[in-house]
PDB file of N, CA and C in Angstrom:
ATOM      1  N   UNK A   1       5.037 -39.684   1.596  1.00  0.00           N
ATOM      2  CA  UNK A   1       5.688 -38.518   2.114  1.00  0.00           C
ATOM      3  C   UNK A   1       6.559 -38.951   3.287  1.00  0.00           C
ATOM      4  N   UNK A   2       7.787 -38.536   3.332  1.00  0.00           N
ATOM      5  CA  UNK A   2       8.860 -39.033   4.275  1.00  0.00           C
ATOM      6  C   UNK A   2       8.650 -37.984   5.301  1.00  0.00           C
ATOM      7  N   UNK A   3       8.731 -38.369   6.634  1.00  0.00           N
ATOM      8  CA  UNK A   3       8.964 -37.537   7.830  1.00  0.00           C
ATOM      9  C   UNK A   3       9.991 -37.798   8.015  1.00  0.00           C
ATOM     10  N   UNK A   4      10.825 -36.735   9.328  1.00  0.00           N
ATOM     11  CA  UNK A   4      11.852 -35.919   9.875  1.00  0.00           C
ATOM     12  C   UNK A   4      11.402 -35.847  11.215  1.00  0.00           C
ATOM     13  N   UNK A   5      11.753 -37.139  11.990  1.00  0.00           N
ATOM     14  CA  UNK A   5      11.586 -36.397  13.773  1.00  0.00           C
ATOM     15  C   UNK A   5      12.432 -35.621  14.110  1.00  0.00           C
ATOM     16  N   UNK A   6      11.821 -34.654  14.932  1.00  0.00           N
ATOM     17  CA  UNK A   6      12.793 -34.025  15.484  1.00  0.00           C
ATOM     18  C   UNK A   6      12.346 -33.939  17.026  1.00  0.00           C
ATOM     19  N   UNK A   7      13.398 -34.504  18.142  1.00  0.00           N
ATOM     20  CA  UNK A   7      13.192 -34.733  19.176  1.00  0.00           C
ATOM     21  C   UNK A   7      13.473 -33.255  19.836  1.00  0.00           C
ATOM     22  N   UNK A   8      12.413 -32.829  20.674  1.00  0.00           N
ATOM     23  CA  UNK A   8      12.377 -31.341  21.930  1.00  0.00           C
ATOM     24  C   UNK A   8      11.969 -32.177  22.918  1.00  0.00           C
ATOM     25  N   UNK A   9      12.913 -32.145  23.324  1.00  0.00           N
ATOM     26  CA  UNK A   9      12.868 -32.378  25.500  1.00  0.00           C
ATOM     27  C   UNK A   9      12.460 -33.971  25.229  1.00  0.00           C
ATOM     28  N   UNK A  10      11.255 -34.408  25.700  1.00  0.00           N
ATOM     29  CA  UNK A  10      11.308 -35.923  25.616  1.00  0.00           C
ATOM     30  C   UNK A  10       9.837 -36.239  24.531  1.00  0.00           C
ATOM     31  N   UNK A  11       9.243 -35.521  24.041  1.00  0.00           N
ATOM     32  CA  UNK A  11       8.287 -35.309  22.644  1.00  0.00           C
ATOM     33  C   UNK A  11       8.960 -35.171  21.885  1.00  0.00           C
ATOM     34  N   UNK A  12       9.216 -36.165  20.849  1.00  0.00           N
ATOM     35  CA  UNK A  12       9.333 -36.425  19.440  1.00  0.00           C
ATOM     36  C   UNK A  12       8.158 -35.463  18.536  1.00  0.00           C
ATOM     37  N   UNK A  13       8.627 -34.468  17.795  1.00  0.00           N
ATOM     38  CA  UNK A  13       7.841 -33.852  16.634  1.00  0.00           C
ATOM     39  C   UNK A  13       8.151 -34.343  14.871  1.00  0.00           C
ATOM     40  N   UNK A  14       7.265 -35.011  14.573  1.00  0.00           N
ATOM     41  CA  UNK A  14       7.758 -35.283  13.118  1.00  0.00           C
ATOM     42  C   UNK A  14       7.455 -33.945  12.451  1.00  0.00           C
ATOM     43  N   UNK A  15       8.456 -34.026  11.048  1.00  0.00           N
ATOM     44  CA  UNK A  15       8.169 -32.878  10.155  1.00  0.00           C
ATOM     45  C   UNK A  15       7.699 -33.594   8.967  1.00  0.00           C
ATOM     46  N   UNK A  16       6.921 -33.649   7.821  1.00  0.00           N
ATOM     47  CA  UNK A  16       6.955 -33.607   6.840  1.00  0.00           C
ATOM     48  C   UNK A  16       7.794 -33.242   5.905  1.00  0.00           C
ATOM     49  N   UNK A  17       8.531 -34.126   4.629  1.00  0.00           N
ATOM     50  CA  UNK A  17       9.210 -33.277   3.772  1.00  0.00           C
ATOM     51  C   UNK A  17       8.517 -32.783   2.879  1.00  0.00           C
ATOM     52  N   UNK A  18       8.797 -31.982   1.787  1.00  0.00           N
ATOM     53  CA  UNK A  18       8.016 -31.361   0.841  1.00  0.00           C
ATOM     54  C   UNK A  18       9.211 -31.641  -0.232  1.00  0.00           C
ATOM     55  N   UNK A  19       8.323 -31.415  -1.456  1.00  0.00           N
ATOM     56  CA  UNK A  19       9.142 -31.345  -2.482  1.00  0.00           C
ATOM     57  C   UNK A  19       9.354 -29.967  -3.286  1.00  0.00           C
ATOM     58  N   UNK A  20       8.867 -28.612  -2.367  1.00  0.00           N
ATOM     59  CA  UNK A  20       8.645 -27.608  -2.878  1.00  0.00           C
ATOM     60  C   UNK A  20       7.198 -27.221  -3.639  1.00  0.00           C
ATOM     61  N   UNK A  21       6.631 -28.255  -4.780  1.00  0.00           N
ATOM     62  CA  UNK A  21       5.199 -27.662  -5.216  1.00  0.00           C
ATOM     63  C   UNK A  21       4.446 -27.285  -4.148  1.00  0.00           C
ATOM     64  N   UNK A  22       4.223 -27.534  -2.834  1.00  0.00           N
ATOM     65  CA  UNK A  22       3.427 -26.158  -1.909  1.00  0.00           C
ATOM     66  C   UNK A  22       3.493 -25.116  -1.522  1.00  0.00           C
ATOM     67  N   UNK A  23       4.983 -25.291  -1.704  1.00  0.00           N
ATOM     68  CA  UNK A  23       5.489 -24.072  -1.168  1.00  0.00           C
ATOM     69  C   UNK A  23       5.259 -22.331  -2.702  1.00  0.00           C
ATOM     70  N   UNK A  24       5.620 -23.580  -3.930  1.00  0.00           N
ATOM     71  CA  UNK A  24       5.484 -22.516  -5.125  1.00  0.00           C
ATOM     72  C   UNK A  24       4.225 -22.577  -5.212  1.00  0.00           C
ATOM     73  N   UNK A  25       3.345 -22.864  -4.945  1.00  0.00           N
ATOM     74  CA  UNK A  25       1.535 -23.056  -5.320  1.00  0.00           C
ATOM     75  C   UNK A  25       0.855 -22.024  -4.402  1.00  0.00           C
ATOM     76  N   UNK A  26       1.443 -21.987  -2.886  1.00  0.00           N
ATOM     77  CA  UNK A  26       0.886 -21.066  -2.180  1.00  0.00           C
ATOM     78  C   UNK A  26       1.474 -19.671  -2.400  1.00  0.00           C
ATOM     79  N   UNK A  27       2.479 -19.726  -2.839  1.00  0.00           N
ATOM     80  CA  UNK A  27       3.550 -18.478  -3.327  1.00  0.00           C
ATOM     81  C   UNK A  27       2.704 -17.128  -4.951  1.00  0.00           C
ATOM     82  N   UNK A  28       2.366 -18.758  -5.534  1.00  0.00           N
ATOM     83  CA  UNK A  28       1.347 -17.933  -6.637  1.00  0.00           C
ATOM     84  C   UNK A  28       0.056 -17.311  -6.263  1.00  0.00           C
ATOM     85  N   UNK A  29      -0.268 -18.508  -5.393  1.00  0.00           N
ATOM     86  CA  UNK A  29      -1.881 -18.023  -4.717  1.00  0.00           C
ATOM     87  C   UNK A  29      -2.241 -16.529  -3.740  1.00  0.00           C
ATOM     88  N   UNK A  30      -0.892 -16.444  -3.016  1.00  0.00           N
ATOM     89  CA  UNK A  30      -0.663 -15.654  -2.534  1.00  0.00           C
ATOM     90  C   UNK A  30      -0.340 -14.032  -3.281  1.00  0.00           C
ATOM     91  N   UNK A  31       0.525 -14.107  -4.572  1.00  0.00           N
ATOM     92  CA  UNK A  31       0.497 -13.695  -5.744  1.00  0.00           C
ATOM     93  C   UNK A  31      -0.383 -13.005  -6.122  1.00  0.00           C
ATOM     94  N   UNK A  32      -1.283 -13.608  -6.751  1.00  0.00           N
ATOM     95  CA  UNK A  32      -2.718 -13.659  -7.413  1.00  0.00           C
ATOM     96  C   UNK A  32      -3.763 -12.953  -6.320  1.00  0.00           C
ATOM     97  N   UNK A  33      -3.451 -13.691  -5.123  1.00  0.00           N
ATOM     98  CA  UNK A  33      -4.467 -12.685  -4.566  1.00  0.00           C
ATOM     99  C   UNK A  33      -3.911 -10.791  -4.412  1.00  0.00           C
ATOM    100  N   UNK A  34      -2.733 -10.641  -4.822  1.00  0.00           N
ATOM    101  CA  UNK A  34      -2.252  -9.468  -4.327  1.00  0.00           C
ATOM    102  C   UNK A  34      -2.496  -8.917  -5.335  1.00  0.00           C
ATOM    103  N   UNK A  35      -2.194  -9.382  -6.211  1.00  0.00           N
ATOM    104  CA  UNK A  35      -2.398  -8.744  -7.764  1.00  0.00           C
ATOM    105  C   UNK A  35      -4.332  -8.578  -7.801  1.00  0.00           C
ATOM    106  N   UNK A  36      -5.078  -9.311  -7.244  1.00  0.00           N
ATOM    107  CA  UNK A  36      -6.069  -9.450  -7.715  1.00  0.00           C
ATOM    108  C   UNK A  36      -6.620  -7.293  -6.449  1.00  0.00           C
ATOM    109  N   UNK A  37      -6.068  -8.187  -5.656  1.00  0.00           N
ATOM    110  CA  UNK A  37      -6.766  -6.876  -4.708  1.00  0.00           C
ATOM    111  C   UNK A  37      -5.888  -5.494  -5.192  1.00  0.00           C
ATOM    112  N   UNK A  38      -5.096  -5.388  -5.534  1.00  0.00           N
ATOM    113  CA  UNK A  38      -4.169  -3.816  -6.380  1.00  0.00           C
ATOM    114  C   UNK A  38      -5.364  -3.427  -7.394  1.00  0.00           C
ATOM    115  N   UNK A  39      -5.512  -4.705  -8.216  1.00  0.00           N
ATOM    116  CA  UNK A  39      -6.537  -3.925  -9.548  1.00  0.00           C
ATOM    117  C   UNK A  39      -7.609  -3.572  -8.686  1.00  0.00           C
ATOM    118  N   UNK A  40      -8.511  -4.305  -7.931  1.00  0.00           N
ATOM    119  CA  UNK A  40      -9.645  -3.749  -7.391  1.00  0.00           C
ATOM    120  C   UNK A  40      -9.588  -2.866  -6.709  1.00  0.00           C
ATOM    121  N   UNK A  41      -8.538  -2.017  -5.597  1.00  0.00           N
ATOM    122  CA  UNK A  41      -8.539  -0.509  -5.364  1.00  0.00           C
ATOM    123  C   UNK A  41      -8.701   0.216  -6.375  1.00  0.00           C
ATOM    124  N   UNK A  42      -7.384   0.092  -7.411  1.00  0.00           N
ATOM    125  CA  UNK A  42      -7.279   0.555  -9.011  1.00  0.00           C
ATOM    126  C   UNK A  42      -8.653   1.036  -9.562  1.00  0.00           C
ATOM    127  N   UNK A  43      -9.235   0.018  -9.641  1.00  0.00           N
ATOM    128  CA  UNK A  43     -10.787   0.327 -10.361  1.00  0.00           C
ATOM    129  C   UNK A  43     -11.664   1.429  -9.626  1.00  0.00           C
ATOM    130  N   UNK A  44     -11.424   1.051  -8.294  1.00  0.00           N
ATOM    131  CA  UNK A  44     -12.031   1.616  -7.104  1.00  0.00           C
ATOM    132  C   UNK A  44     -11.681   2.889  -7.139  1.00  0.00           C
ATOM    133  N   UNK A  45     -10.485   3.318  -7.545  1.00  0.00           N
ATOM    134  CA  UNK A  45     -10.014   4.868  -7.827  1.00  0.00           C
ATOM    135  C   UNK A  45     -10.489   5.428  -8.888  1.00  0.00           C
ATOM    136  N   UNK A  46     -10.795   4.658  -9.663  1.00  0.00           N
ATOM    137  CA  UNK A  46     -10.818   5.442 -11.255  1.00  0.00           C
ATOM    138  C   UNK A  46     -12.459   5.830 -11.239  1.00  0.00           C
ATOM    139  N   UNK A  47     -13.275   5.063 -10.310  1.00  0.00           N
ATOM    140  CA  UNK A  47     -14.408   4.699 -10.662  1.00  0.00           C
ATOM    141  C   UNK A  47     -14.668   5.897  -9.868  1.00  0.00           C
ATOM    142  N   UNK A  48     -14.163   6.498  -8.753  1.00  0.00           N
ATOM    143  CA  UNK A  48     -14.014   7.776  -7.934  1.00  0.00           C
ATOM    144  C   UNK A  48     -14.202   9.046  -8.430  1.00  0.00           C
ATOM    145  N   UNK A  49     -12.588   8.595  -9.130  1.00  0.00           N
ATOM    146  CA  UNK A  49     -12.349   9.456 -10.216  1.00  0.00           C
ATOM    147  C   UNK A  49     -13.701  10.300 -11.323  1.00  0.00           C
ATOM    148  N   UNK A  50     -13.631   9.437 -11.792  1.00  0.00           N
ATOM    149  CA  UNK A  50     -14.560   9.347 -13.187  1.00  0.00           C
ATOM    150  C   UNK A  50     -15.918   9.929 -12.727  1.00  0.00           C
ATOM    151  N   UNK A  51     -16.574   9.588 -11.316  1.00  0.00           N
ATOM    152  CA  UNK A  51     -17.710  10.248 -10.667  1.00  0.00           C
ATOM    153  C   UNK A  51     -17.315  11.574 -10.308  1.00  0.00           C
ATOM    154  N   UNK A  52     -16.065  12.117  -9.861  1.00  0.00           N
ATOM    155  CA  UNK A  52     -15.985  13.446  -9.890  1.00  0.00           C
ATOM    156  C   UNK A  52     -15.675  14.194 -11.051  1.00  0.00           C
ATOM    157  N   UNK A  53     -15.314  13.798 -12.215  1.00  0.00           N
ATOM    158  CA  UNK A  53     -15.413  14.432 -13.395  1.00  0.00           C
ATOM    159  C   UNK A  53     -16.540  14.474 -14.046  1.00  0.00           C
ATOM    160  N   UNK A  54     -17.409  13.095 -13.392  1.00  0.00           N
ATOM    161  CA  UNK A  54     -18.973  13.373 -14.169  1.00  0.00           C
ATOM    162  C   UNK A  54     -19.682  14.954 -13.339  1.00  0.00           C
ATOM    163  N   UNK A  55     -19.227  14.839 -11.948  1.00  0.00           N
ATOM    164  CA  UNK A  55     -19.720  15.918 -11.101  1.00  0.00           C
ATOM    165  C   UNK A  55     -19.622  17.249 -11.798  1.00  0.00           C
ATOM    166  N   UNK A  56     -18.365  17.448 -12.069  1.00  0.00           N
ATOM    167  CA  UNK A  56     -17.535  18.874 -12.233  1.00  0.00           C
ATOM    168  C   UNK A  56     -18.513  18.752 -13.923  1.00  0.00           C
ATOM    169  N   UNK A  57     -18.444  18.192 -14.806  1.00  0.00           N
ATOM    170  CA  UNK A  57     -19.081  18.269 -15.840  1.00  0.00           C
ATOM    171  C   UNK A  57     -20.717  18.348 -15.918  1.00  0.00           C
ATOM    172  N   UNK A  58     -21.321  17.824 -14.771  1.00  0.00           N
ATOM    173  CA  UNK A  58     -22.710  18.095 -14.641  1.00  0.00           C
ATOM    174  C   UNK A  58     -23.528  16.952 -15.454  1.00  0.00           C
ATOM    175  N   UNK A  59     -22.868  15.900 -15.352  1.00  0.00           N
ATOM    176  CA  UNK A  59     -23.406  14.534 -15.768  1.00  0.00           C
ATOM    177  C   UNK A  59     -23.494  13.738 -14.924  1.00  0.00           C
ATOM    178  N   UNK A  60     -23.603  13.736 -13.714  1.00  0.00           N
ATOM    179  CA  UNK A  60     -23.755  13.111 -12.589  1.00  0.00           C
ATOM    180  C   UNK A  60     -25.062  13.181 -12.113  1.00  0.00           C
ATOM    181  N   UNK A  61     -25.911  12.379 -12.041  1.00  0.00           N
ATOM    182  CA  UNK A  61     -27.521  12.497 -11.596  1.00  0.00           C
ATOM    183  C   UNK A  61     -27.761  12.741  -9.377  1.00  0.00           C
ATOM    184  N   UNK A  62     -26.564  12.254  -8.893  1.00  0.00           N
ATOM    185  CA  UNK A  62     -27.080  12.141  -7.940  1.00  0.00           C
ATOM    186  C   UNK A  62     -26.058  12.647  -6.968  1.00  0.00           C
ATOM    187  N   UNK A  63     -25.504  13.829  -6.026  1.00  0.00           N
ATOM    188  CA  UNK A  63     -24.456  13.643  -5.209  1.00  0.00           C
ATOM    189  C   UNK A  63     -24.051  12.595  -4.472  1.00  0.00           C
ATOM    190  N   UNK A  64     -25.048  12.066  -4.440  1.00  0.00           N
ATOM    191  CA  UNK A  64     -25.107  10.826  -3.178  1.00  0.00           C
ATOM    192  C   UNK A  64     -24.025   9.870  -3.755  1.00  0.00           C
ATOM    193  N   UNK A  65     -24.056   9.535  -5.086  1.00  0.00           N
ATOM    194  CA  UNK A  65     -23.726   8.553  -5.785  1.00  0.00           C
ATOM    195  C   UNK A  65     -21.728   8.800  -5.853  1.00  0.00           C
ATOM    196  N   UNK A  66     -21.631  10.011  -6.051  1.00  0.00           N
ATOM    197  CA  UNK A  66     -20.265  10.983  -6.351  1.00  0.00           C
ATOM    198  C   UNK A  66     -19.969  10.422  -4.797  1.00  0.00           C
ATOM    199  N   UNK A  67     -20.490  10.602  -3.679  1.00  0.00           N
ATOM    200  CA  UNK A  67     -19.948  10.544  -2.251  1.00  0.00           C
ATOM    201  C   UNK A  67     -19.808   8.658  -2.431  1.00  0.00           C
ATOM    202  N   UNK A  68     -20.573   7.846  -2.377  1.00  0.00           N
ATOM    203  CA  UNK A  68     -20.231   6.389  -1.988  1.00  0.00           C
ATOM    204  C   UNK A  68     -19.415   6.077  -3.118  1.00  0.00           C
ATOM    205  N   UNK A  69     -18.826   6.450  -4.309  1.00  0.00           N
ATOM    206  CA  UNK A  69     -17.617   6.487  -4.879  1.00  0.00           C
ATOM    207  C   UNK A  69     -16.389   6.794  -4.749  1.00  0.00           C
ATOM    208  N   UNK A  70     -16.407   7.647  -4.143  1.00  0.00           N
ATOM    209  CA  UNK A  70     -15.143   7.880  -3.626  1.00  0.00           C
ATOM    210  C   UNK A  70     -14.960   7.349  -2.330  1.00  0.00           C
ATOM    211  N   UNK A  71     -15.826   7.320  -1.227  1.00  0.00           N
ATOM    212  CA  UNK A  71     -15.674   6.878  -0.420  1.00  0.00           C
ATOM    213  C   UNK A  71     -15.103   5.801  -0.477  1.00  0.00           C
ATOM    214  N   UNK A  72     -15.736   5.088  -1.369  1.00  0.00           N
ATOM    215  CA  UNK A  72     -15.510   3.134  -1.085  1.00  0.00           C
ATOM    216  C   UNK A  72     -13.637   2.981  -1.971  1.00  0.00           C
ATOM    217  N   UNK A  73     -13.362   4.659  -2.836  1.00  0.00           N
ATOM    218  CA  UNK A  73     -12.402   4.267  -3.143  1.00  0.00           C
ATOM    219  C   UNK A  73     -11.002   4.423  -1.647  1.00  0.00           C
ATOM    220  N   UNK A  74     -11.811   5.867  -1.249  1.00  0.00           N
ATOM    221  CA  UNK A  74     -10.536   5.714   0.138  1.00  0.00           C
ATOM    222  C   UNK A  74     -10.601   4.842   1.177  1.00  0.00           C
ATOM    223  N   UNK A  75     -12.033   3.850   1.502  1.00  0.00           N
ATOM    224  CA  UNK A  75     -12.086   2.648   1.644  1.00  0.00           C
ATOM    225  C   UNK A  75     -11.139   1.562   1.291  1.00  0.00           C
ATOM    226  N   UNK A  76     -11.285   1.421   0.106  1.00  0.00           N
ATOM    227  CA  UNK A  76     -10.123   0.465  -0.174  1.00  0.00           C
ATOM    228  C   UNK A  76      -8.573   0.671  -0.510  1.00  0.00           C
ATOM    229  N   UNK A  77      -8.117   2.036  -0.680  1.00  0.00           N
ATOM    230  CA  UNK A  77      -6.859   2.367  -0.303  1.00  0.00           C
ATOM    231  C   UNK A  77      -6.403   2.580   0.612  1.00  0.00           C
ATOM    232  N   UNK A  78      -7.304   2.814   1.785  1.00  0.00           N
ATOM    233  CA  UNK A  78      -6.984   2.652   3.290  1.00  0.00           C
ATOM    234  C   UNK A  78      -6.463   1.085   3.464  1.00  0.00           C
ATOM    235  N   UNK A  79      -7.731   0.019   2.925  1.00  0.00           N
ATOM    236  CA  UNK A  79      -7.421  -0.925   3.372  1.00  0.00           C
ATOM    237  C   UNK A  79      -5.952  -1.895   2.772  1.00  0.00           C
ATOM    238  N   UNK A  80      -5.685  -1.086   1.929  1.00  0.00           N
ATOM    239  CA  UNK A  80      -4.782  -1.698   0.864  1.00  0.00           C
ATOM    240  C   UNK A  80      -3.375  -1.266   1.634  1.00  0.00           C
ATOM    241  N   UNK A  81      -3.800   0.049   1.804  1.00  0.00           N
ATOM    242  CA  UNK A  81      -2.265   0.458   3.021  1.00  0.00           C
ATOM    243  C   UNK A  81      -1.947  -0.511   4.425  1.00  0.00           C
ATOM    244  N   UNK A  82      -2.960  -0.665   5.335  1.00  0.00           N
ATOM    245  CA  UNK A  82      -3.226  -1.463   6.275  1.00  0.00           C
ATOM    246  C   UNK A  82      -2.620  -2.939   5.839  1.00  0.00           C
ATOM    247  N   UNK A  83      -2.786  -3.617   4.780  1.00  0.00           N
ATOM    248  CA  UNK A  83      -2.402  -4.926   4.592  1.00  0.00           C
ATOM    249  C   UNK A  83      -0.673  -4.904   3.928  1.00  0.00           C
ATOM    250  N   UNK A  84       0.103  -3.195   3.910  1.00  0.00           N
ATOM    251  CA  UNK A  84       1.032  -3.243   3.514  1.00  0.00           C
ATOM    252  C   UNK A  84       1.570  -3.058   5.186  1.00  0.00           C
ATOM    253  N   UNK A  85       0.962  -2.270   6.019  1.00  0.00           N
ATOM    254  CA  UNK A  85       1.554  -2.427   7.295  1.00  0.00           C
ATOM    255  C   UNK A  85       1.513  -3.641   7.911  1.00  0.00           C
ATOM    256  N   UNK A  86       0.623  -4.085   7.802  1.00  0.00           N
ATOM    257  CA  UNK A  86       0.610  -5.607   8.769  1.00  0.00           C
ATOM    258  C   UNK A  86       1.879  -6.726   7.975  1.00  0.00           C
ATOM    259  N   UNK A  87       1.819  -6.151   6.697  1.00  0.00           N
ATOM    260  CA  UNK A  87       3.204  -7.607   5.824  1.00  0.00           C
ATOM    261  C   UNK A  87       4.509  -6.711   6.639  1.00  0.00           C
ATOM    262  N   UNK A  88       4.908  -5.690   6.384  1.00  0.00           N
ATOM    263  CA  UNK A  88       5.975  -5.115   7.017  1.00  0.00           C
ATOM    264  C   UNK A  88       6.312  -5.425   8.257  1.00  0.00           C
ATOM    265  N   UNK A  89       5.141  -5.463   9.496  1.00  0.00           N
ATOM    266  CA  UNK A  89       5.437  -5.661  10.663  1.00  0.00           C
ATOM    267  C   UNK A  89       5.367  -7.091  10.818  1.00  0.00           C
ATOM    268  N   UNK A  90       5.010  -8.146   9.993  1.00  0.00           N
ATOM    269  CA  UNK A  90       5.403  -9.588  10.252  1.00  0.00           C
ATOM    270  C   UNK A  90       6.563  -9.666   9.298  1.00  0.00           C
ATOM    271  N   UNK A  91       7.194  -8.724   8.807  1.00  0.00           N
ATOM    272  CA  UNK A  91       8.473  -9.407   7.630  1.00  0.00           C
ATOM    273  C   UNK A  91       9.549  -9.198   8.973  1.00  0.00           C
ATOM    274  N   UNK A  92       9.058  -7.938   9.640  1.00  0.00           N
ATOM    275  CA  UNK A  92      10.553  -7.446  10.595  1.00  0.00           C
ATOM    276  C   UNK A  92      10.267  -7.883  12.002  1.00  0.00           C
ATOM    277  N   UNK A  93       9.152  -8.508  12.510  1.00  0.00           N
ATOM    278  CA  UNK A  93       9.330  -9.554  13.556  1.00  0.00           C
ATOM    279  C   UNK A  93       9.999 -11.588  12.964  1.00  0.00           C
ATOM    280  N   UNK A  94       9.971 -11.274  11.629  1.00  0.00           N
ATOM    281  CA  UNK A  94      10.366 -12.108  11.344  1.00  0.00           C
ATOM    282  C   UNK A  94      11.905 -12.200  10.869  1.00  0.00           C
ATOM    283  N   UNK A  95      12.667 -10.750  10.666  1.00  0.00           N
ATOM    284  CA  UNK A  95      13.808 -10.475  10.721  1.00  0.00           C
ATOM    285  C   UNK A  95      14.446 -10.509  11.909  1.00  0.00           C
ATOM    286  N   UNK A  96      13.739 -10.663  13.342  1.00  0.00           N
ATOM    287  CA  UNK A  96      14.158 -10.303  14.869  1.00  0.00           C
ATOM    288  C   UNK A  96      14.434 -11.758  15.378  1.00  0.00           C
ATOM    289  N   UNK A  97      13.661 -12.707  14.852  1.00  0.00           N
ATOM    290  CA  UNK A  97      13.925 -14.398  14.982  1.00  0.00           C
ATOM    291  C   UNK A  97      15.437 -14.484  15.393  1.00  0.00           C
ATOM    292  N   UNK A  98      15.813 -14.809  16.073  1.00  0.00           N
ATOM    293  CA  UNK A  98      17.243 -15.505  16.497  1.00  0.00           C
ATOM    294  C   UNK A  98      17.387 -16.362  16.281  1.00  0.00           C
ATOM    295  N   UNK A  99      18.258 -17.343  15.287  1.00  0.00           N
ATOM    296  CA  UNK A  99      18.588 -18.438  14.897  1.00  0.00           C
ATOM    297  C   UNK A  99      19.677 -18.772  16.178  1.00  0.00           C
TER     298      UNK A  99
END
């Protein structure tokens, strides 16, 4: 792997070059995990879902069960929103960078 010094003030910083496969490997991984956490709210809704239609139909054995279903689904669509605010607010401190 070839380095790139790059001299600041009187410290020399080497860079590493890349040939790109880390950059596309973490790009998928990164990917995959997004895709992976969408379906699991997804499920998390339906599974909500599906406990309040067992409710309303009277196939539901337990309220308790109808409540930590839905809960855990606005649980994880809360948290799913939260990880769309935090990418937004590092995309546009990262739009503010001054080259």
């Amino acid at each position: 792997m070839e380095t790139t010094p790059i001299t600041s003030g009187s410290l020399p910083l080497t860079l590493a070059k890349t040939n790109g496969a880390e950059v596309s490997q973490a790009a998928s991984s990164f990917s995959d995990f997004l895709q992976n956490t969408i379906d699991q709210v997804g499920r998390a809704q339906n599974e909500g879902d599906k406990a309040i239609l067992d409710l309303q139909g009277g196939q539901a054995r337990n309220l308790h069960e109808v409540m930590i279903a839905t809960e855990e689904a606005d649980i994880a669509i809360r948290m799913l929103v939260q990880m769309r605010n935090k990418a937004m607010e590092a995309y546009n401190e990262v739009m503010r960078i001054q080259i």
